[in-house]
Protein backbone atom coordinates (compact mmCIF):
# COMPACT_ATOMS: atom_id res chain seq x y z
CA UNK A 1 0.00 0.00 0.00
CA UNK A 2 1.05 3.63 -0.55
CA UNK A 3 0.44 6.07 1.64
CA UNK A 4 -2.61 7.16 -0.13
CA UNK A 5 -3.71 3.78 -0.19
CA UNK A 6 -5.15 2.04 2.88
CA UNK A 7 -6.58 -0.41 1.41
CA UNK A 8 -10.42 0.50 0.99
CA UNK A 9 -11.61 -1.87 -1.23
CA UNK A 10 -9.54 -4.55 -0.60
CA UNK A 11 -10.29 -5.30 3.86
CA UNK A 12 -8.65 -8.66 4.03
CA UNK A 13 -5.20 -6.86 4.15
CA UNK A 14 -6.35 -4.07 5.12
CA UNK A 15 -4.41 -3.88 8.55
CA UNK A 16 -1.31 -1.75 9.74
CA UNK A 17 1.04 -5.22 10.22
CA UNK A 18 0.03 -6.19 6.87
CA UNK A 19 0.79 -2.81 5.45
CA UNK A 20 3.93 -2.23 7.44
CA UNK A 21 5.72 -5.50 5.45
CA UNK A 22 4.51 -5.23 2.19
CA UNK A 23 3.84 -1.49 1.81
CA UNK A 24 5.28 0.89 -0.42
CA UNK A 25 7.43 2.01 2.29
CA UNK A 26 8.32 -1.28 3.50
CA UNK A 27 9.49 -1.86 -0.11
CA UNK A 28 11.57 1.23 0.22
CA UNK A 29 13.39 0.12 3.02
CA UNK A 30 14.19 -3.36 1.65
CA UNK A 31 15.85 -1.81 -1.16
CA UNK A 32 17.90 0.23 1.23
CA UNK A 33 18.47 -2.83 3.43
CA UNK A 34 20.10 -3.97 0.11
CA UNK A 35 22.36 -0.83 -0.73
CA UNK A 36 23.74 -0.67 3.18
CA UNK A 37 24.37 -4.67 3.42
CA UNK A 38 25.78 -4.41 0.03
CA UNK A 39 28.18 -1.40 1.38
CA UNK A 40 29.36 -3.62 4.30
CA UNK A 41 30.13 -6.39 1.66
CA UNK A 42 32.45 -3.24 0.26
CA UNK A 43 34.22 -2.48 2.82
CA UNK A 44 34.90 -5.54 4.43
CA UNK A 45 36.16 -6.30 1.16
CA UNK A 46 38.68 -3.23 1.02
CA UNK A 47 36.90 -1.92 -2.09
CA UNK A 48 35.57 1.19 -0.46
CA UNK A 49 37.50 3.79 2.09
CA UNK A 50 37.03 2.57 5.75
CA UNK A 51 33.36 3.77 7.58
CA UNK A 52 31.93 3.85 4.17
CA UNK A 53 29.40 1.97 5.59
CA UNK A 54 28.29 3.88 8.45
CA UNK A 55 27.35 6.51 6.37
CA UNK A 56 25.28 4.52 3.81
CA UNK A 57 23.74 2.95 6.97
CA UNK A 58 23.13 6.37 8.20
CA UNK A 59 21.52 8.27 4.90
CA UNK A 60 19.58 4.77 4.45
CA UNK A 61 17.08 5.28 7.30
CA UNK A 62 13.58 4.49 5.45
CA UNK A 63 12.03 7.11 7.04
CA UNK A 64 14.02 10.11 5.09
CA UNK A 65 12.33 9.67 2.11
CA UNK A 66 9.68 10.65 0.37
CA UNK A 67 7.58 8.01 -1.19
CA UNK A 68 5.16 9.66 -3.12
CA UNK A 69 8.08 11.64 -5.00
CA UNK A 70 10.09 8.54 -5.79
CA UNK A 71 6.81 6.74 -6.97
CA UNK A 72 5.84 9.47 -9.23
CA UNK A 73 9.86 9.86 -10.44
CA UNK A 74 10.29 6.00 -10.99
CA UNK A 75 8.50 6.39 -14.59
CA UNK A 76 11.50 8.33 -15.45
CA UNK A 77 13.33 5.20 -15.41
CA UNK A 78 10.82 2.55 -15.12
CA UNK A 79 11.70 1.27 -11.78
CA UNK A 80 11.89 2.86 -7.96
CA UNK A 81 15.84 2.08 -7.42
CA UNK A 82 16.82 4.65 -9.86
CA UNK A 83 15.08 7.72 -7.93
CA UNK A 84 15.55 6.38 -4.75
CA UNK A 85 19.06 5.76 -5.71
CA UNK A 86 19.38 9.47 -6.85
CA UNK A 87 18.27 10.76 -3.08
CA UNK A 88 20.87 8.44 -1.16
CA UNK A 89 23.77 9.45 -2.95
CA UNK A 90 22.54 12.93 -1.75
CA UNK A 91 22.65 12.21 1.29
CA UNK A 92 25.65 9.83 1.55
CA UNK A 93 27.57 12.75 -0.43
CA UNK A 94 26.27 15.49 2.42
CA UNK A 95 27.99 13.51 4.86
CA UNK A 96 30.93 12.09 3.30
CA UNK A 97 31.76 12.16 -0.59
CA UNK A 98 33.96 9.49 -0.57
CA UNK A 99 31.63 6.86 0.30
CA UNK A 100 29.64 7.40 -2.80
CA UNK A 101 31.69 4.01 -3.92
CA UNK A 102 30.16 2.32 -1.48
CA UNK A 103 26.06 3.05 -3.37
CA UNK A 104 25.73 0.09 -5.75
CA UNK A 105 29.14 -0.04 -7.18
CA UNK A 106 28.84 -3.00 -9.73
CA UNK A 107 24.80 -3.27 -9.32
CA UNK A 108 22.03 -3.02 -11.44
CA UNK A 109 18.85 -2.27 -10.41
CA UNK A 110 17.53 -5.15 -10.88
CA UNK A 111 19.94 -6.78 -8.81
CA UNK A 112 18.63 -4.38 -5.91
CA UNK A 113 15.17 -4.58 -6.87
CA UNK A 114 15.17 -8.61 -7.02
CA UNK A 115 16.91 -8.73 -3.86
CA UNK A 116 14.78 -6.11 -1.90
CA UNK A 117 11.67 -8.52 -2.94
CA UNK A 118 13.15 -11.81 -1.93
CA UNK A 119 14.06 -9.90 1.66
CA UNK A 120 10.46 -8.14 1.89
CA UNK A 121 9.10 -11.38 0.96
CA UNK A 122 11.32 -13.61 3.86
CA UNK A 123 10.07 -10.61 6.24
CA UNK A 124 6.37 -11.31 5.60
CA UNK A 125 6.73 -15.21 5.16
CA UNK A 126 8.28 -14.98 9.07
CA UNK A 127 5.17 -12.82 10.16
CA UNK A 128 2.39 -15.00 8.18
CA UNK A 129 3.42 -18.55 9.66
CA UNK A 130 3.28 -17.40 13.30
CA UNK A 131 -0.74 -16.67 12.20
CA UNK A 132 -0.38 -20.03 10.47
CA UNK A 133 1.22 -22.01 13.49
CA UNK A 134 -1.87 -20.36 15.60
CA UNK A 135 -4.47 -21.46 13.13
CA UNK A 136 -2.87 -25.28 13.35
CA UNK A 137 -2.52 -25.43 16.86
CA UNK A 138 -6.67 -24.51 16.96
CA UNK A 139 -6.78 -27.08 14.36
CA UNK A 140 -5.15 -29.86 15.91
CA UNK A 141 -7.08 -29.29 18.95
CA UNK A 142 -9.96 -29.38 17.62
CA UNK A 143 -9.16 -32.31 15.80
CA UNK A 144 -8.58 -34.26 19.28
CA UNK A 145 -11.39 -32.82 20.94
CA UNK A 146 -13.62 -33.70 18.41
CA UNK A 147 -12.61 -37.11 17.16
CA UNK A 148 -15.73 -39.02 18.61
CA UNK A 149 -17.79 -35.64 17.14
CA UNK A 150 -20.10 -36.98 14.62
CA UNK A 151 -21.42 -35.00 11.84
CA UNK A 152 -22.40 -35.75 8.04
CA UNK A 153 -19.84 -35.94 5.25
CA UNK A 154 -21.33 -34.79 2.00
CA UNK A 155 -20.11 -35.63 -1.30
CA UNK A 156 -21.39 -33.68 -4.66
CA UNK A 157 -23.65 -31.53 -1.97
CA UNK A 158 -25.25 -34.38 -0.66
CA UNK A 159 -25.44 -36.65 2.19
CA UNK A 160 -22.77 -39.31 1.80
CA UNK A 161 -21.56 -41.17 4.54
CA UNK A 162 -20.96 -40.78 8.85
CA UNK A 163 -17.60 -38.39 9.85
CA UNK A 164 -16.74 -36.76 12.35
CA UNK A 165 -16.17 -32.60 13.13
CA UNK A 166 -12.47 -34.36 14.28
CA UNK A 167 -11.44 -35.64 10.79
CA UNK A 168 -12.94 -32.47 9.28
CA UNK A 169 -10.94 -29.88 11.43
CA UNK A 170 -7.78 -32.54 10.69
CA UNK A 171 -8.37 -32.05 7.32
CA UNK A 172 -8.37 -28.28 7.47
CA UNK A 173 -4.90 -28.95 9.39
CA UNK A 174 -3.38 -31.36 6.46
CA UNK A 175 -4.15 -28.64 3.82
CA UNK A 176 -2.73 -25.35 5.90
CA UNK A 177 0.40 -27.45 7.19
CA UNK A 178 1.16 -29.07 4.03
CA UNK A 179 1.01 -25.95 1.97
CA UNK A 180 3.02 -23.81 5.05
CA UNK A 181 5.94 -26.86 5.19
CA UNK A 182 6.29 -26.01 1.48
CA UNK A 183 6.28 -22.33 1.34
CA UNK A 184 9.02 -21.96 4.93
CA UNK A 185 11.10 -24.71 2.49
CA UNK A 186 11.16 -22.37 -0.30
CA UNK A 187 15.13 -20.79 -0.51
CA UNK A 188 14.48 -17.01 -1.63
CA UNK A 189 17.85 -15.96 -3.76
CA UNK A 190 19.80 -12.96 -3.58
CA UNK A 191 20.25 -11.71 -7.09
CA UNK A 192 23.81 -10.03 -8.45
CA UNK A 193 24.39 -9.91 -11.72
CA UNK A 194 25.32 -6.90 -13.26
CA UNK A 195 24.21 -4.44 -15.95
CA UNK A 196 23.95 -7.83 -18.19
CA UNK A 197 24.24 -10.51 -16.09
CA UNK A 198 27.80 -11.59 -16.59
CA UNK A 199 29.03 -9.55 -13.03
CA UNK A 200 31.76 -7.71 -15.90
CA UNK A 201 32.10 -4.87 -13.19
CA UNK A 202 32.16 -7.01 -10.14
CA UNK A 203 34.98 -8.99 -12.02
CA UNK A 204 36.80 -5.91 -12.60
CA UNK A 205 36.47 -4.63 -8.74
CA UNK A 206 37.42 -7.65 -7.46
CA UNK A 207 40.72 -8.25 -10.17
CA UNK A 208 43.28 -7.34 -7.31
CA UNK A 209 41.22 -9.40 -4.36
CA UNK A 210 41.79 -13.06 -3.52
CA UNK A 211 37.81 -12.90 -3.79
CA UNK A 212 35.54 -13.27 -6.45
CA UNK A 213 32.15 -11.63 -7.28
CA UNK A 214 30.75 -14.93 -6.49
CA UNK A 215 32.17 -14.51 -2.90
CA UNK A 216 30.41 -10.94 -2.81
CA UNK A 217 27.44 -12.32 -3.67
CA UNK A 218 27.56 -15.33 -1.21
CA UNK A 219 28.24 -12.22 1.55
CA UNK A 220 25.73 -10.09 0.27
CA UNK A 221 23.08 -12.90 0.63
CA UNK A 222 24.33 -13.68 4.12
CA UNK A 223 24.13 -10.66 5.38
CA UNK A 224 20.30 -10.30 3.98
CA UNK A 225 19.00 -13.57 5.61
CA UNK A 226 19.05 -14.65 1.93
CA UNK A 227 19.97 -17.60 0.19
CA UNK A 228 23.39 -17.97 -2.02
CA UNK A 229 22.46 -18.29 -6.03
CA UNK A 230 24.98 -20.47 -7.98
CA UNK A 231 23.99 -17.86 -10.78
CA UNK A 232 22.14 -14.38 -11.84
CA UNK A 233 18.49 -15.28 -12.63
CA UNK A 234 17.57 -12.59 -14.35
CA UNK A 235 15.22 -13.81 -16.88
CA UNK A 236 14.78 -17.27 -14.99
CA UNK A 237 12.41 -16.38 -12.73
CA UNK A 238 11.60 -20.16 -11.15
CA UNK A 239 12.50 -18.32 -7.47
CA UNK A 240 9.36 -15.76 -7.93
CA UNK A 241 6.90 -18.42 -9.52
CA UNK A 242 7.78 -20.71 -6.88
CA UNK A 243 7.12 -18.08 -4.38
CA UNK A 244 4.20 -17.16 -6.00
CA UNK A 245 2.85 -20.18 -5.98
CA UNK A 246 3.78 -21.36 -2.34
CA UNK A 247 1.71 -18.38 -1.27
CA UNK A 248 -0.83 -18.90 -3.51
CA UNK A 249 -1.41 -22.76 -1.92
CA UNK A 250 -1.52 -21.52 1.39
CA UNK A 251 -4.16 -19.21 0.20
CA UNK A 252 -5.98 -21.74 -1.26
CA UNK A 253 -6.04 -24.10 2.16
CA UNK A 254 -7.53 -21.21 4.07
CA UNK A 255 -10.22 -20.87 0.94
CA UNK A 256 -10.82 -24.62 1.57
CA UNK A 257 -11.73 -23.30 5.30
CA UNK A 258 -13.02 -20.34 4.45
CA UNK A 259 -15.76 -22.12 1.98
CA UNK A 260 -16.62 -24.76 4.41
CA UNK A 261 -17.39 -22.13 7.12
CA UNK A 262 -19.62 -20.31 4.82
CA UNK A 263 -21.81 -23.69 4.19
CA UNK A 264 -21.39 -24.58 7.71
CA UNK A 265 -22.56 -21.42 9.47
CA UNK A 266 -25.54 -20.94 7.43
CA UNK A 267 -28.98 -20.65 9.80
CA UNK A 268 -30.69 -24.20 7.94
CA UNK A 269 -27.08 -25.85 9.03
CA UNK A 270 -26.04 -24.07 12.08
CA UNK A 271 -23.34 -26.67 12.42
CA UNK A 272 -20.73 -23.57 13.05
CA UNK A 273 -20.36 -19.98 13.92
CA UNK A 274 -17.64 -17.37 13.27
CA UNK A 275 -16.49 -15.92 16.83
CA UNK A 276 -18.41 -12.76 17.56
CA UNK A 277 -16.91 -9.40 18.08
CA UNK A 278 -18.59 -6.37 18.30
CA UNK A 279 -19.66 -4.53 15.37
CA UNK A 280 -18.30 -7.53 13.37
CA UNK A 281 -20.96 -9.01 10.94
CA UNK A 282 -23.30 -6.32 10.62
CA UNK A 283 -25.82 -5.49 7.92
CA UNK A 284 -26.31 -2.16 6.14
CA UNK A 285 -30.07 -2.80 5.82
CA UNK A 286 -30.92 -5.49 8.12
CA UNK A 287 -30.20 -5.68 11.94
CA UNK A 288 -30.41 -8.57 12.61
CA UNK A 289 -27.91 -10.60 10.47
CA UNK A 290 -24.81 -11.70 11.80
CA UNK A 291 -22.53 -12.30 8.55
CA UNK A 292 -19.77 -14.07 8.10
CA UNK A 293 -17.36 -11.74 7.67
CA UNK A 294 -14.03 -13.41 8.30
CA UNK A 295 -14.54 -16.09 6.12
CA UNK A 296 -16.03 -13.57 3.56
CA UNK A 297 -12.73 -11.76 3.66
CA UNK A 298 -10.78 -15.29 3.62
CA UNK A 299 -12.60 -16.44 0.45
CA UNK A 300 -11.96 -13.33 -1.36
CA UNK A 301 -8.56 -13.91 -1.10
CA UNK A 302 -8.63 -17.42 -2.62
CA UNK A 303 -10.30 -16.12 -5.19
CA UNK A 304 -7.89 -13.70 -6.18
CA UNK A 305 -4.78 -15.78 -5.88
CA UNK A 306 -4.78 -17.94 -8.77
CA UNK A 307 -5.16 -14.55 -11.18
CA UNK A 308 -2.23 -13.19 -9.14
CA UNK A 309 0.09 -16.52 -9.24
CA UNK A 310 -1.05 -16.91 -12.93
CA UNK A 311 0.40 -13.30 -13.63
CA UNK A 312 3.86 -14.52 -12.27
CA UNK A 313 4.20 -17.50 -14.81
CA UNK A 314 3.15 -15.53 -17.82
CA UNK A 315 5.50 -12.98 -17.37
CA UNK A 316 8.27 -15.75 -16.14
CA UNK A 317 7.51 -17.49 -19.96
CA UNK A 318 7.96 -13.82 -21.46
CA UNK A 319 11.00 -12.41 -20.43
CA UNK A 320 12.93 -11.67 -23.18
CA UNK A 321 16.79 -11.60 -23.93
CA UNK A 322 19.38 -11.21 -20.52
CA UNK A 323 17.47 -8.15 -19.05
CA UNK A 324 13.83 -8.25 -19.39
CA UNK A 325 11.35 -5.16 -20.37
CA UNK A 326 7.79 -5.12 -19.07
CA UNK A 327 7.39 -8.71 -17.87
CA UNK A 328 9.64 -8.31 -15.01
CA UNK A 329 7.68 -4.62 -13.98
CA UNK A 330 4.43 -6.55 -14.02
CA UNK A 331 5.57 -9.19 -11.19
CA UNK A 332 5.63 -6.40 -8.86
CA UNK A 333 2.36 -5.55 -8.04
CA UNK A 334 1.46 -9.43 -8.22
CA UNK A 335 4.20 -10.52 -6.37
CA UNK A 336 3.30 -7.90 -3.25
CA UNK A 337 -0.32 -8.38 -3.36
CA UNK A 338 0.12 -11.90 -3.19
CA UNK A 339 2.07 -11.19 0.11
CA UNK A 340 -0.24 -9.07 1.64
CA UNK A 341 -3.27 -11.48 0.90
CA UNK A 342 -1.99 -13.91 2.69
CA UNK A 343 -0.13 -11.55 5.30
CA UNK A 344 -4.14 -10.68 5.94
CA UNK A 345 -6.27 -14.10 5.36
CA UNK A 346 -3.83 -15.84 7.78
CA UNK A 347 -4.66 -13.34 10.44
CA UNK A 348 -8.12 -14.10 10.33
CA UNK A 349 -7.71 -17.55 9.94
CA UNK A 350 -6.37 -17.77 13.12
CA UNK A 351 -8.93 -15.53 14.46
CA UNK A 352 -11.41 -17.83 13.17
CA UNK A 353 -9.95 -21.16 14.25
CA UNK A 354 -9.15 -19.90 17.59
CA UNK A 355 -12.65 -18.89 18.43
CA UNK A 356 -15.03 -21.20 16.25
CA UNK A 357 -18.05 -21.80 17.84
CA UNK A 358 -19.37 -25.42 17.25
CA UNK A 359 -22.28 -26.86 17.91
CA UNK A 360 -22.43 -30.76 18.26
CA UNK A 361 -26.15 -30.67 18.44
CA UNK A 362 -27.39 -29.49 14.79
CA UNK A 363 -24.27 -31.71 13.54
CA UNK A 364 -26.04 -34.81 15.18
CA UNK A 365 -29.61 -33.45 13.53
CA UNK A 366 -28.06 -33.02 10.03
CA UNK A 367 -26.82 -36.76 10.26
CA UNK A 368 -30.06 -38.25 11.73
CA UNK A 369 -32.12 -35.98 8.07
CA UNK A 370 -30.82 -39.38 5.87
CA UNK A 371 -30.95 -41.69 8.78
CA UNK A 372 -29.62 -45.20 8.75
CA UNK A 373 -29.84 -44.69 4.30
CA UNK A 374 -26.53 -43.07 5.48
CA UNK A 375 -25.19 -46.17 6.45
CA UNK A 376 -26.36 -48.05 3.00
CA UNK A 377 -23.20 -48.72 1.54
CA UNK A 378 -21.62 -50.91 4.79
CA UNK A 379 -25.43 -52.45 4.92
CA UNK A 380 -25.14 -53.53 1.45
CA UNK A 381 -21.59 -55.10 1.92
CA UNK A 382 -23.55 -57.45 5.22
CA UNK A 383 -26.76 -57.91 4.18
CA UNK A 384 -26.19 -58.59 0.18
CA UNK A 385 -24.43 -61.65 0.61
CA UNK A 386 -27.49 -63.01 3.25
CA UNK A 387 -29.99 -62.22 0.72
CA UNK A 388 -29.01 -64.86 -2.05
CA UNK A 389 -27.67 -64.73 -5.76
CA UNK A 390 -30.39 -61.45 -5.85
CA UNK A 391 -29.62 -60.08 -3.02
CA UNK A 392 -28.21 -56.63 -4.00
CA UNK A 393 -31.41 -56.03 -5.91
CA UNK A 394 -33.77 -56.73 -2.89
CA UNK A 395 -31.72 -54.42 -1.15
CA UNK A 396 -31.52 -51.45 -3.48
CA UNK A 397 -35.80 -52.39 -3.41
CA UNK A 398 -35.93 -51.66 0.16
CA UNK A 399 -33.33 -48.24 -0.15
CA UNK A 400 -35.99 -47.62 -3.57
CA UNK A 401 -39.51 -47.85 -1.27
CA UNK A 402 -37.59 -45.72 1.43
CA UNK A 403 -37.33 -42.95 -0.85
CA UNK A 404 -40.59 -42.72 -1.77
CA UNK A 405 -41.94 -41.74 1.66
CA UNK A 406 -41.54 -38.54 3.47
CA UNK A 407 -38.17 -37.66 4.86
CA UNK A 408 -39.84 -37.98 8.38
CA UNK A 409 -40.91 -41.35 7.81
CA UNK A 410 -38.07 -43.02 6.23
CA UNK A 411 -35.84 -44.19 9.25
CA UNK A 412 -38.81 -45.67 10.73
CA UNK A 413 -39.68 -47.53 6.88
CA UNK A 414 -36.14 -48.06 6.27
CA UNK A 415 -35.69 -50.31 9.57
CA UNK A 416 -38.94 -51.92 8.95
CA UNK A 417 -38.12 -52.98 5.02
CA UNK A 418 -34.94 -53.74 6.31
CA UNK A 419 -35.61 -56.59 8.97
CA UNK A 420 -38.75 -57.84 6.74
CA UNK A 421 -36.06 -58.53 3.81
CA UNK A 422 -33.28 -60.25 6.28
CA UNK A 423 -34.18 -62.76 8.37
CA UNK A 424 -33.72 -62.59 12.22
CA UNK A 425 -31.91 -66.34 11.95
CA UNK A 426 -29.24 -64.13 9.72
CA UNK A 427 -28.88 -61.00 11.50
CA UNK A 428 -30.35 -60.30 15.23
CA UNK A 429 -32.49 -56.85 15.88
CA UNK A 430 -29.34 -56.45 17.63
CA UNK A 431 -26.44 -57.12 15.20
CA UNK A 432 -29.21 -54.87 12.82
CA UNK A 433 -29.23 -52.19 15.36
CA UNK A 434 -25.17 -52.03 15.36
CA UNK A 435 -25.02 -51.64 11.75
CA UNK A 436 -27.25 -48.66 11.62
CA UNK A 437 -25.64 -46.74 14.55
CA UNK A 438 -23.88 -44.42 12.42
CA UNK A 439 -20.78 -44.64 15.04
CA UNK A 440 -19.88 -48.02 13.85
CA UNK A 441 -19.17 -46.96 9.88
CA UNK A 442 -16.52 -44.11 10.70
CA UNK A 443 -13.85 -46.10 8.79
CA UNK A 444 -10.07 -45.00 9.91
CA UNK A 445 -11.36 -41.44 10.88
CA UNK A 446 -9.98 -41.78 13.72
CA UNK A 447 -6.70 -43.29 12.88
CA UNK A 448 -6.60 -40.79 9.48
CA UNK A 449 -6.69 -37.87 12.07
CA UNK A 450 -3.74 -39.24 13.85
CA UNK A 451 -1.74 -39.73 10.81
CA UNK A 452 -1.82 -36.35 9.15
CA UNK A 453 -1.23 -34.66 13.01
CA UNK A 454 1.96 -36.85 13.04
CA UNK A 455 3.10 -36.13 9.53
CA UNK A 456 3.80 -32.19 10.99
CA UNK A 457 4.74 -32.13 14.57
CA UNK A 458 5.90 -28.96 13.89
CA UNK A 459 2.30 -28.00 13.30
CA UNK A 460 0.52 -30.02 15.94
CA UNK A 461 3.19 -29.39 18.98
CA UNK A 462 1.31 -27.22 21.19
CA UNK A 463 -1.34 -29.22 20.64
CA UNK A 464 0.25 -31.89 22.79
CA UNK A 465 -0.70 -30.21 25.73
CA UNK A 466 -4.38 -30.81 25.18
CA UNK A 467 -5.39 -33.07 28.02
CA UNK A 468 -6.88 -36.11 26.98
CA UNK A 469 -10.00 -35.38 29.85
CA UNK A 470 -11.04 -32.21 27.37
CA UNK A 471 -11.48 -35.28 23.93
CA UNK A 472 -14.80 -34.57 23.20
CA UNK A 473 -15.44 -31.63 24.55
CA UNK A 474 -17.52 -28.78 22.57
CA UNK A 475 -18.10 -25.52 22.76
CA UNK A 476 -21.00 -22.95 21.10
């Protein structure tokens, strides 16, 4: 965000944090980060006069500067190093001439400008996974808590089989861990290449060293929190799709939450509820709704991703000879907004997971609308093969009649059908009674749910410290 921008029309980043790491001014001071690390790299080298340094760190204070002006004078060059550049050497030269030598000797802008996006980008990614840890942790909780929780799974919209709010909550865990394990694993590149990407200047500055550019590089990225490249990557831009991409999964988990929230919480379901806050939820025109809002926000997000991450492959697939012309301007924007989406739908994720309010109750009267039908598929597998060569078509008669009566009637029909077709010698009114109890066709849920919180420990950790007295438990 600029200054002028606070983000009006777009409220799931619309939050100082988010704004303070992937702002305009936030950008601005990772491209000075870049010019006073790259100054210490200088001078430790012997390539610039002694406290050249200090006085790049000094005249690189973020704060100096005027945004607006170096936003409006980066169309003279087509980027924001080159004005921004312009007003450090000011200052660096009203302090001390001679460490002008120390500003972006043997850089390009696009060296700075690369860089100063992988470090704004490692900045946010270490601010979005503590939301993303909190939103597991809930997760994981809930997942133990509710493992004996059961509720209806749906398939294609409808009711398919038993499940429990355990496995679901689990689930929501797999998807936000699995896509957070790959984004922290992504390495984010310092880039030094040059005017053209063959470091001809850096060789030159370093001909009387024992060091090589490549050794400037690897200190430049150290300093930065960065990782070493083997090579410039100027028109190989697999480190911003793959960043664009990582974000753009984790994005998409909390959509997968974000959706199921906004079926959930509906008034005919009631199965969940957003946390309430004051003021939070409310209509324009009618009092007495209580929307949605977080997962509203969420959902937005996911739906702007892909567009975003899709933006970052078709200008990686049209940059064009060693230094590229407006593909590489149009990451940018893309790039940053991709940050501060999921800078923002990760902080109400967590939010959201934290406080959900769940209510056990309407999950139990959504499963008990299909009845024991919801158990027809383990039915079918021990009753066909008591029924005789036909047997599958006697019982798809009974599930047939079932249908025809009203929903309120159909358990009761259903059981009746059901014992007149199998004969009590074959299967007791108990052993019938088990197999529609929809607590005895749950599967692995339970053991599924313990696999995916022991794939990420990491994850799930705090979790531990559930105590097993609270399994079960609900709230709402």
């Amino acid at each position: 965000m600029t200054d002028g921008d606070f983000g009006l029309l777009s409220p799931v980043s619309a939050s100082p944090a988010v704004a303070a790491l992937t702002g305009d001014r936030a950008v601005i001071a990772a491209i000075l980060d870049v010019e006073a690390a790259w100054a210490v790299v200088l001078e430790e080298a012997g390539l610039v006069p002694a406290g050249s340094a200090a006085v790049v760190a000094e005249a690189a204070n973020p704060g100096s500067y005027d945004v607006a002006a170096i936003a409006e004078r980066a169309q003279g060059g087509g980027n924001p190093v080159i004005p921004l550049l312009g007003d450090l050497r000011a200052r660096v030269k009203s302090v001390d001439a001679s460490a002008l030598t120390a500003v972006h000797t043997s850089l390009t802008s696009q060296d700075v400008l690369d860089s100063a996006l992988m470090l704004l980008a490692s900045r946010t990614i270490s601010a979005l996974m503590a939301d993303v840890k909190r939103t597991t942790t809930a997760l994981a909780i809930l997942a133990g808590q509710h493992a004996d929780t059961l509720c209806v799974g749906r398939s294609l919209t409808q009711h398919a089989l038993p499940y429990t709010f355990g496995l679901k909550a689990a689930q929501w865990f797999h998807g936000v861990a699995t896509a957070a394990a790959r984004l922290e694993s992504l390495e984010l590149p310092i880039q030094f290449g040059g005017a053209g990407g063959t470091l001809a200047s850096a060789t030159k500055l370093t001909a009387s060293l024992q060091s090589t550019p490549f050794d400037l590089a690897d200190s430049l990225a150290s300093k930065l929190g960065l990782a070493s490249a083997p090579a410039p990557w100027h028109t190989n831009r697999l480190a911003v799709t793959s960043l664009g991409d990582g974000l753009a999964a984790l994005i998409d988990s909390l959509g997968k939450i974000a959706a199921d929230l906004l079926f959930l919480s509906r008034p005919e379901v009631a199965e969940l509820g957003e946390p309430l806050a004051a003021g939070r939820g409310v209509s324009s025109a009618m009092p007495q709704k209580q929307n949605p809002v977080l997962s509203v926000l969420i959902r937005s997000a996911a739906l702007q991703a892909p567009g975003l991450a899709s933006q970052l492959h078709l200008a990686a697939a049209t940059f064009n000879d060693e230094r590229p012309d407006g593909a590489w301007h149009s990451e940018w924007p893309a790039l940053r907004q991709l940050l501060a989406l999921a800078l923002g739908s990760s902080g109400h994720v967590s939010e959201l997971t934290e406080g959900l309010r769940i209510f056990p109750e309407a999950m139990r009267r959504n499963l008990e609308i299909s009845g024991p039908l919801l158990l027809s598929e383990g039915v079918m597998a021990a009753v066909v093969p008591l029924l005789g060569p036909d047997g599958k078509q006697k019982l798809q008669n009974v599930v047939d009649e079932t249908l025809k009566a009203p929903a309120a009637e159909q358990t009761r029909i259903y059981t009746k059908l059901l014992r007149e077709a199998v004969p009590a010698d074959k299967l007791s009114d108990a052993e019938l009674k088990a197999l529609l109890d929809p607590a005895s066709y749950l599967g692995e849920a339970a053991e599924i749910t313990r696999r995916i919180l022991a794939a990420y420990p990491d994850y799930a950790r705090s979790a531990a410290s559930d105590s097993p007295t609270t399994k079960g438990a609900t709230r709402g």
